[in-house]
Protein backbone atom coordinates (compact mmCIF):
# COMPACT_ATOMS: atom_id res chain seq x y z
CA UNK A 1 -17.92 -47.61 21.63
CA UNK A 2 -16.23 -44.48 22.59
CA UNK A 3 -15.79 -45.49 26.14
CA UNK A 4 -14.15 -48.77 24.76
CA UNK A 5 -11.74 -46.40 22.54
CA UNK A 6 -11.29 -44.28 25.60
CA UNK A 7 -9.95 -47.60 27.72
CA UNK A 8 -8.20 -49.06 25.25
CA UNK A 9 -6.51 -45.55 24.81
CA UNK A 10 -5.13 -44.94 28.02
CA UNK A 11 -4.23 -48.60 28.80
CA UNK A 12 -1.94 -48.46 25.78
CA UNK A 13 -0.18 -45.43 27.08
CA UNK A 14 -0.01 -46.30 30.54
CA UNK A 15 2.14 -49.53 29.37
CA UNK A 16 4.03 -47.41 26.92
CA UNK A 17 5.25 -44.97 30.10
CA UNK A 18 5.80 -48.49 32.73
CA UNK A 19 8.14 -49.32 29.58
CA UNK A 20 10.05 -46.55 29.51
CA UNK A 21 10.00 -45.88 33.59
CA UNK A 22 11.08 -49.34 34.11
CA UNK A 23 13.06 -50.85 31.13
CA UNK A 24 16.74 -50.07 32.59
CA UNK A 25 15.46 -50.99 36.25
CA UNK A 26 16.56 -54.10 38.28
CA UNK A 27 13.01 -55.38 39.12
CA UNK A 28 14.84 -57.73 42.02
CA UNK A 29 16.65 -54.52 43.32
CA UNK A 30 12.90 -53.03 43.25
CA UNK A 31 11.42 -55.61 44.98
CA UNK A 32 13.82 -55.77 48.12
CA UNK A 33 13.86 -52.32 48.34
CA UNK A 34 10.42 -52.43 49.04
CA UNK A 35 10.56 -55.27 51.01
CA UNK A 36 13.33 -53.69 53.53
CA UNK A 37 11.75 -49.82 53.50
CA UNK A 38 11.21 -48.41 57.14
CA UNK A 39 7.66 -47.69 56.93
CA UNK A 40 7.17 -46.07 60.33
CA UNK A 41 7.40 -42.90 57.90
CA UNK A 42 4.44 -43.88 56.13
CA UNK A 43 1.46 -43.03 58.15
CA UNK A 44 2.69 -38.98 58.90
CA UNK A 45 3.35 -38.84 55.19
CA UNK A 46 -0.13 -40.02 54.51
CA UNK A 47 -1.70 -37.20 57.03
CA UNK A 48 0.39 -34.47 55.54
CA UNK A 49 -1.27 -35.45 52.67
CA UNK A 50 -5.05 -35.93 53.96
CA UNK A 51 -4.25 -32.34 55.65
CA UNK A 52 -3.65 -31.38 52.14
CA UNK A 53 -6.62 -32.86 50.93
CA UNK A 54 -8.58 -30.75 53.71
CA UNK A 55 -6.32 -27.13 52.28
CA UNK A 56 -8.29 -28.11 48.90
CA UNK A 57 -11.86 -28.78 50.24
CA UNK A 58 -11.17 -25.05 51.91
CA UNK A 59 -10.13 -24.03 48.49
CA UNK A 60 -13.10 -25.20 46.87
CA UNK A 61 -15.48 -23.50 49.12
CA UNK A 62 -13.54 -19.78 47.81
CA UNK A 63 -14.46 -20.89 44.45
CA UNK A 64 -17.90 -21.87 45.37
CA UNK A 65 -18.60 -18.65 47.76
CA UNK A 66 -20.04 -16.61 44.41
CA UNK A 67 -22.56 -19.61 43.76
CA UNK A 68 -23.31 -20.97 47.19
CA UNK A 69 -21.92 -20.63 50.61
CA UNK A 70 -21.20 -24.09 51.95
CA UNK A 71 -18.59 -25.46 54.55
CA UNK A 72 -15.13 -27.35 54.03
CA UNK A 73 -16.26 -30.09 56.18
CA UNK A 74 -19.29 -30.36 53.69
CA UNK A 75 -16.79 -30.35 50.73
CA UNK A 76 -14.08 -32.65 52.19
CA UNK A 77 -16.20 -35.64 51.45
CA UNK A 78 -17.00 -34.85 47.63
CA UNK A 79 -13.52 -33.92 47.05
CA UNK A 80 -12.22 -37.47 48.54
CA UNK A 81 -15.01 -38.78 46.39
CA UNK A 82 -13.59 -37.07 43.29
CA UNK A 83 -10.19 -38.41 43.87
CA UNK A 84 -11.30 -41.90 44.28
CA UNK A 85 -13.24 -41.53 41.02
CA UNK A 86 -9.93 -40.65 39.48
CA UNK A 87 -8.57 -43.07 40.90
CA UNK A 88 -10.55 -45.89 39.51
CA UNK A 89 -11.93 -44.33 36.09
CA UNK A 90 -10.24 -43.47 33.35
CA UNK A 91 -9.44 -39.94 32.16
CA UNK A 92 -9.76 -37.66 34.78
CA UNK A 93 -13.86 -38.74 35.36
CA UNK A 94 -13.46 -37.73 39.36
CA UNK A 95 -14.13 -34.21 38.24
CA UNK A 96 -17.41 -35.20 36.66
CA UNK A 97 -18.08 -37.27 39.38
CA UNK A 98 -17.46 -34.25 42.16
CA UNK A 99 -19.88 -31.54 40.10
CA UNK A 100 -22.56 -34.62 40.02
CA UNK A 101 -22.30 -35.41 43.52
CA UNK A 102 -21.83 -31.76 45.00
CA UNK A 103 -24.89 -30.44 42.78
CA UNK A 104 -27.21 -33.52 44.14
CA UNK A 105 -26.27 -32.79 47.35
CA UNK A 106 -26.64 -29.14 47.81
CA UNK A 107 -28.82 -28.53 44.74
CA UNK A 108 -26.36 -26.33 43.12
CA UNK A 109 -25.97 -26.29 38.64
CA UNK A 110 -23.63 -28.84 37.89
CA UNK A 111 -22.12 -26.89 35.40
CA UNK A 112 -21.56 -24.13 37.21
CA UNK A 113 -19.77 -26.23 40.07
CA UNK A 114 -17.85 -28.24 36.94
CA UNK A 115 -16.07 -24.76 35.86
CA UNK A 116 -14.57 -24.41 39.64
CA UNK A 117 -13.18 -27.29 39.18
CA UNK A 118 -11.65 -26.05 35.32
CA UNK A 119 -10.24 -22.87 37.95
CA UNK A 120 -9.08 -25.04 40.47
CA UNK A 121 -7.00 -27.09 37.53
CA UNK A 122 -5.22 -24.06 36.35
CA UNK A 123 -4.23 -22.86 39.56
CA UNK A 124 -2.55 -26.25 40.10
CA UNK A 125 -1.01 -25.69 37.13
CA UNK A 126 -0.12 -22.26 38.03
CA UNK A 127 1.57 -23.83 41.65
CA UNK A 128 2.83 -26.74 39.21
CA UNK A 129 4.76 -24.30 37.09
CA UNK A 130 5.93 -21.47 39.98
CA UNK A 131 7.54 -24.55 41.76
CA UNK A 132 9.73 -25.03 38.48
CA UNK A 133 10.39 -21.52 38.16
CA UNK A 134 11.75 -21.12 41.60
CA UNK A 135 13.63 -23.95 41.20
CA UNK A 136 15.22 -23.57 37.84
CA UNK A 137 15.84 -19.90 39.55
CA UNK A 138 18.66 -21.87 41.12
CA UNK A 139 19.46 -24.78 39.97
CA UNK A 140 19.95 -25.21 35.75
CA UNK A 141 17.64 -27.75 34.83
CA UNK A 142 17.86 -30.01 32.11
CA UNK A 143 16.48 -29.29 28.67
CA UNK A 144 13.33 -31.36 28.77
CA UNK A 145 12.69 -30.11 31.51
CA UNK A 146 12.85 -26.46 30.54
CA UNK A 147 10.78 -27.47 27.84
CA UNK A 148 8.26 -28.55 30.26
CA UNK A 149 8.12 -25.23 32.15
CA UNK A 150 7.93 -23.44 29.07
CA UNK A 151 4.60 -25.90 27.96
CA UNK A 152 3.39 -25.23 31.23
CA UNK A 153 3.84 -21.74 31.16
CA UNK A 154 2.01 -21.19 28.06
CA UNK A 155 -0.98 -23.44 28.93
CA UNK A 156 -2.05 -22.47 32.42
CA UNK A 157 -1.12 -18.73 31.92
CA UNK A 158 -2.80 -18.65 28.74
CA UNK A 159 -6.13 -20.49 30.02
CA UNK A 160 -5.40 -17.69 32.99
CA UNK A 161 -5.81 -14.94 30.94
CA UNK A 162 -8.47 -15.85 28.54
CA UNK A 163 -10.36 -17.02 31.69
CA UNK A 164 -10.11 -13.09 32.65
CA UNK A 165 -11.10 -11.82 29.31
CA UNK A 166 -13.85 -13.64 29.38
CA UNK A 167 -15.01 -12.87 32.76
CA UNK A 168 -14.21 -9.27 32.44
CA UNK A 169 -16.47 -9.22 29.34
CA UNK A 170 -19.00 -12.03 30.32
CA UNK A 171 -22.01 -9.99 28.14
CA UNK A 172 -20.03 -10.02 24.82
CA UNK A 173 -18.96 -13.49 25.42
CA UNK A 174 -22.49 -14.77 25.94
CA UNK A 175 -23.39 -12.66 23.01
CA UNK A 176 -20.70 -14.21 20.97
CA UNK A 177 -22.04 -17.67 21.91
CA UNK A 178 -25.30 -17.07 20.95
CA UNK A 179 -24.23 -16.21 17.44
CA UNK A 180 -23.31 -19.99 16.80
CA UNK A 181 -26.14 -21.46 18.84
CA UNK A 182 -28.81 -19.79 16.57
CA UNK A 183 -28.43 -22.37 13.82
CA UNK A 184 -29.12 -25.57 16.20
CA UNK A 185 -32.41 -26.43 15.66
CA UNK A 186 -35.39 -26.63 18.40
CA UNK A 187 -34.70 -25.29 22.11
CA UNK A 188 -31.52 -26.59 21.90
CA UNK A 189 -29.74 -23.89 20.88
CA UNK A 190 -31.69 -21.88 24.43
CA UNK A 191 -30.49 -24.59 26.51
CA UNK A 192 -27.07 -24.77 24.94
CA UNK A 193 -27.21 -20.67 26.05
CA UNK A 194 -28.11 -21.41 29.86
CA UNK A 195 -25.59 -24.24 30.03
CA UNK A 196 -22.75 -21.82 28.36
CA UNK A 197 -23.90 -19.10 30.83
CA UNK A 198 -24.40 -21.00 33.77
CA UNK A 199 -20.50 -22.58 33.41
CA UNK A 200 -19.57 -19.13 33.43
CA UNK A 201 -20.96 -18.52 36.88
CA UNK A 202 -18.22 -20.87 38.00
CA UNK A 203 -15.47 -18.31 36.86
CA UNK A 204 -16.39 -15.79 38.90
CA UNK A 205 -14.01 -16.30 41.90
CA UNK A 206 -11.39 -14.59 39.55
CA UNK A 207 -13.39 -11.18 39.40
CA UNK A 208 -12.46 -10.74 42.80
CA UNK A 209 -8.37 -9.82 43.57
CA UNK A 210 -9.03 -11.45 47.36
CA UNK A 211 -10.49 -14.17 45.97
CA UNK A 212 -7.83 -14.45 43.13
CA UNK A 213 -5.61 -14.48 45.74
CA UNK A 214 -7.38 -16.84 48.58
CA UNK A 215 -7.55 -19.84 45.83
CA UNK A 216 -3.47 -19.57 45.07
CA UNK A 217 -2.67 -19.61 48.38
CA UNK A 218 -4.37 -22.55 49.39
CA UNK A 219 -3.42 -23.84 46.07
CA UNK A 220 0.27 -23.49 46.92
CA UNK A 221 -0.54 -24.22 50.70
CA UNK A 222 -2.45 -28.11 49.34
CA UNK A 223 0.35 -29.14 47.28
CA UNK A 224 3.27 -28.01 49.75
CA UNK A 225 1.91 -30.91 51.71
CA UNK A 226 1.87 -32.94 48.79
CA UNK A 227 5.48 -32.12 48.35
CA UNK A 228 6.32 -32.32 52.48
CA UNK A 229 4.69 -36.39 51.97
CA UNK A 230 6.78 -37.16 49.08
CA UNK A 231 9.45 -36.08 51.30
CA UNK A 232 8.99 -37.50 54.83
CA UNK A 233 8.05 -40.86 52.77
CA UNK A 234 12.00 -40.49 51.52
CA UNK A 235 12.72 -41.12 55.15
CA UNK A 236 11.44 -44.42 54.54
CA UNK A 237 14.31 -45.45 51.65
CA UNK A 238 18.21 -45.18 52.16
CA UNK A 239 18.70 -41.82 49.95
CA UNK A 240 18.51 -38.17 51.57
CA UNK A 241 17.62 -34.86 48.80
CA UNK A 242 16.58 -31.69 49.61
CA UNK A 243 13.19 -30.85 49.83
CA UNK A 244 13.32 -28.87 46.68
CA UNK A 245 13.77 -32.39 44.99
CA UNK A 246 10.48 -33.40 45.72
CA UNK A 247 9.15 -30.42 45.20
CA UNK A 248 10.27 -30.63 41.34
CA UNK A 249 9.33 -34.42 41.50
CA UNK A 250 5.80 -33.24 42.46
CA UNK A 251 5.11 -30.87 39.91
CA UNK A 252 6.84 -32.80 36.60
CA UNK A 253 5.06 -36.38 38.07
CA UNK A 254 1.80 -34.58 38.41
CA UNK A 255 2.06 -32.37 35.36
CA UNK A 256 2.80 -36.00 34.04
CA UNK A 257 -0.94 -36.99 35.20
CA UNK A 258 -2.24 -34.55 32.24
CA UNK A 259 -1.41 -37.17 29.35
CA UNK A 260 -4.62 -39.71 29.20
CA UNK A 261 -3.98 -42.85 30.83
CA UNK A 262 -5.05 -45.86 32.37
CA UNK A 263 -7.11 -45.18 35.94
CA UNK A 264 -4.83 -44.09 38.66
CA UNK A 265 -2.52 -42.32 36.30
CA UNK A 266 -0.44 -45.85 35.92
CA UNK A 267 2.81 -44.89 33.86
CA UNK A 268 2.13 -41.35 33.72
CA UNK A 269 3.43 -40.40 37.31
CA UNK A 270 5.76 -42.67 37.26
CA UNK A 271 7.51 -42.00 35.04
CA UNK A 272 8.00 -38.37 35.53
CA UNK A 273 8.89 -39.12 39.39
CA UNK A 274 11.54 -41.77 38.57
CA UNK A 275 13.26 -39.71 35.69
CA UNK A 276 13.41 -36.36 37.88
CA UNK A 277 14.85 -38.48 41.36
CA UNK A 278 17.73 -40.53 39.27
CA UNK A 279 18.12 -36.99 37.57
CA UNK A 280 19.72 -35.97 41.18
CA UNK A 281 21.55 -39.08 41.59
CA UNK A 282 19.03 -41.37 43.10
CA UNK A 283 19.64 -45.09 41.90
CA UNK A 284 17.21 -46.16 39.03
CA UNK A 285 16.00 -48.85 41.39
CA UNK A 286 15.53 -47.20 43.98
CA UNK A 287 13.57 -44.57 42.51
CA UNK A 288 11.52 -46.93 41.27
CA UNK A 289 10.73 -48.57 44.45
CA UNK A 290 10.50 -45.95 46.64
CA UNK A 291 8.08 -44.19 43.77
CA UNK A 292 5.94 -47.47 43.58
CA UNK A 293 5.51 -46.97 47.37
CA UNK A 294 4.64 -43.33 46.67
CA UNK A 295 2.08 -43.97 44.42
CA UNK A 296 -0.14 -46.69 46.15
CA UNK A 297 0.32 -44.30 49.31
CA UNK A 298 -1.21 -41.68 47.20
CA UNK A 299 -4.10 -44.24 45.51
CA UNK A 300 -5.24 -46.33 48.20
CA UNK A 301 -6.10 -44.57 51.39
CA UNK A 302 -7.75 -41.79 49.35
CA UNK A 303 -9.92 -44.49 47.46
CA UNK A 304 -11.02 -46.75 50.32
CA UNK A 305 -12.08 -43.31 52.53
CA UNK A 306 -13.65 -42.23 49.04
CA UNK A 307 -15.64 -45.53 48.72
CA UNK A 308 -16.96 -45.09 52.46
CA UNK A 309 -18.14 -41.61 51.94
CA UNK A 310 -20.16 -42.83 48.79
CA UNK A 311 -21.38 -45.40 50.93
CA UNK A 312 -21.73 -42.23 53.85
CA UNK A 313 -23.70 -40.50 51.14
CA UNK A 314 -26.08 -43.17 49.63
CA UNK A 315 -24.52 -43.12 46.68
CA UNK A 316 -23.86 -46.03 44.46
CA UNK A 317 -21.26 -47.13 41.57
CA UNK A 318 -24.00 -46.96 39.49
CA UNK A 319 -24.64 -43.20 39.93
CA UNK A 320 -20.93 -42.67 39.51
CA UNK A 321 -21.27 -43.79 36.61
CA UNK A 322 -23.99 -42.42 35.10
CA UNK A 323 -22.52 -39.37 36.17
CA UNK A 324 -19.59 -40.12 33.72
């Protein structure tokens, strides 16, 4: 039932956000824009991005250094695997899907691997929100998007600094923990205990200052290629912006990605990406076109090179799911 609800859910507000993205747009215009894009630019915009892909696999192995040492060609097949999990389930499942298939494969607590992931999302965020801040530095933005950057701001540094409390103080906040576990009955209450204490190994990257500082530099270096595709795919449409442009266009469309949605974040990046490009004079249109491009560049090679590394790995849908 739940995963019916869940479904339901995020198809309803994918379709709300197409609505809005695309209810002023000439769907013709769309069309032949697409039709008549150069697409020579294509294939160097998707290996800036697959480069990226490769920054975050080496990020990933910081986080993972205080629970096992592993390799980022080891990691640059789960993490594919996680985005093509994303990619075709709903709400975000990849990251289940990456702790499941990383702790099979190198026998490693799943929850424990799970909260590197939680790290890794809040120093996207963090990257998100200092690509805003540099931005609005100088250029005024427009109120919703200040309010944005100030929603930002106080959920990623927030989760920042309670994830230091906590790791600062990890005895008093297993302690704490135990206080409300006493009253579940059986050993359930002991295992809730190892679970709580083993997702807190995951958080230990951030008790190191070079380690603090090894995950946001790969975290800015992974999504500078994200912004450097969004821009040499630009080459592919007839509009020229600065690269800060899709810079901004990559942190509000992904920051977008947050809401619940449909798989593949349908309606919820585009959105985002099509309000911040006509925001900066791009035609509705062609915003939309050149962001429809952008999107199935981002979805499609990721997910077929993500199904053949399942396959690589002798894992099946059915595992992926359970893993869910």
């Amino acid at each position: 039932m739940f995963r019916k609800w869940r479904f339901w859910l995020g198809l309803v507000v994918s379709l709300a956000f197409l609505y809005l993205a695309f209810r002023q747009v000439d769907l013709a215009s769309t069309w032949g824009a697409i039709q008549g894009a150069n697409y020579l630019f294509l294939l160097p915009a998707v290996v800036v991005y697959f480069v990226g892909v490769w920054v975050r696999a080496v990020r990933w192995r910081y986080l993972l250094r205080p629970i096992k040492e592993t390799s980022p060609s080891r990691l640059f097949p789960v993490v594919v695997i996680g985005y093509m999990a994303n990619d075709i389930l709903p709400v975000r499942m990849g990251e289940l899907v990456r702790a499941y298939v990383l702790g099979e494969k190198e026998r490693v607590s799943k929850t424990a691997i799970l909260a590197t992931i939680v790290v890794e999302r809040v120093f996207d965020g963090l990257v998100m929100l200092a690509f805003m801040v540099t931005i609005s530095a100088f250029i005024p933005l427009e109120p919703w998007l200040q309010q944005i950057t100030r929603l930002a701001a106080a959920l990623f540094l927030g989760f920042l600094a309670v994830s230091f409390v906590v790791v600062s103080s990890r005895r008093l906040t297993v302690s704490l923990f135990g206080m409300f576990t006493r009253c579940l009955p059986g050993t359930l209450g002991q295992r809730a205990n190892r679970l709580f204490a083993s997702f807190l190994e995951g958080f230990a990257v951030l008790q190191s200052p070079g380690g603090v500082a090894a995950v946001f530099s790969t975290s800015l270096l992974a999504w500078l290629c994200e912004g450097s595709m969004y821009y040499l795919l630009m080459f592919s449409f007839p509009f020229v912006q600065p690269f800060y442009v899709f810079l901004l266009t990559t942190a509000v469309a992904n920051l977008g990605t947050l809401v619940p949605s449909s798989p593949g974040y349908v309606g919820t990046f585009d959105l985002p990406a099509i309000a911040v490009l006509t925001l900066f004079g791009v035609e509705k249109s062609l915003a939309a076109s050149y962001t429809l491009v952008l999107h199935a560049a981002l979805l499609l090679p990721v997910t077929l090179l993500g199904f053949y590394y399942l396959w690589r790995e002798g894992i099946t849908l059915g595992q992926v799911s359970r893993a869910r």
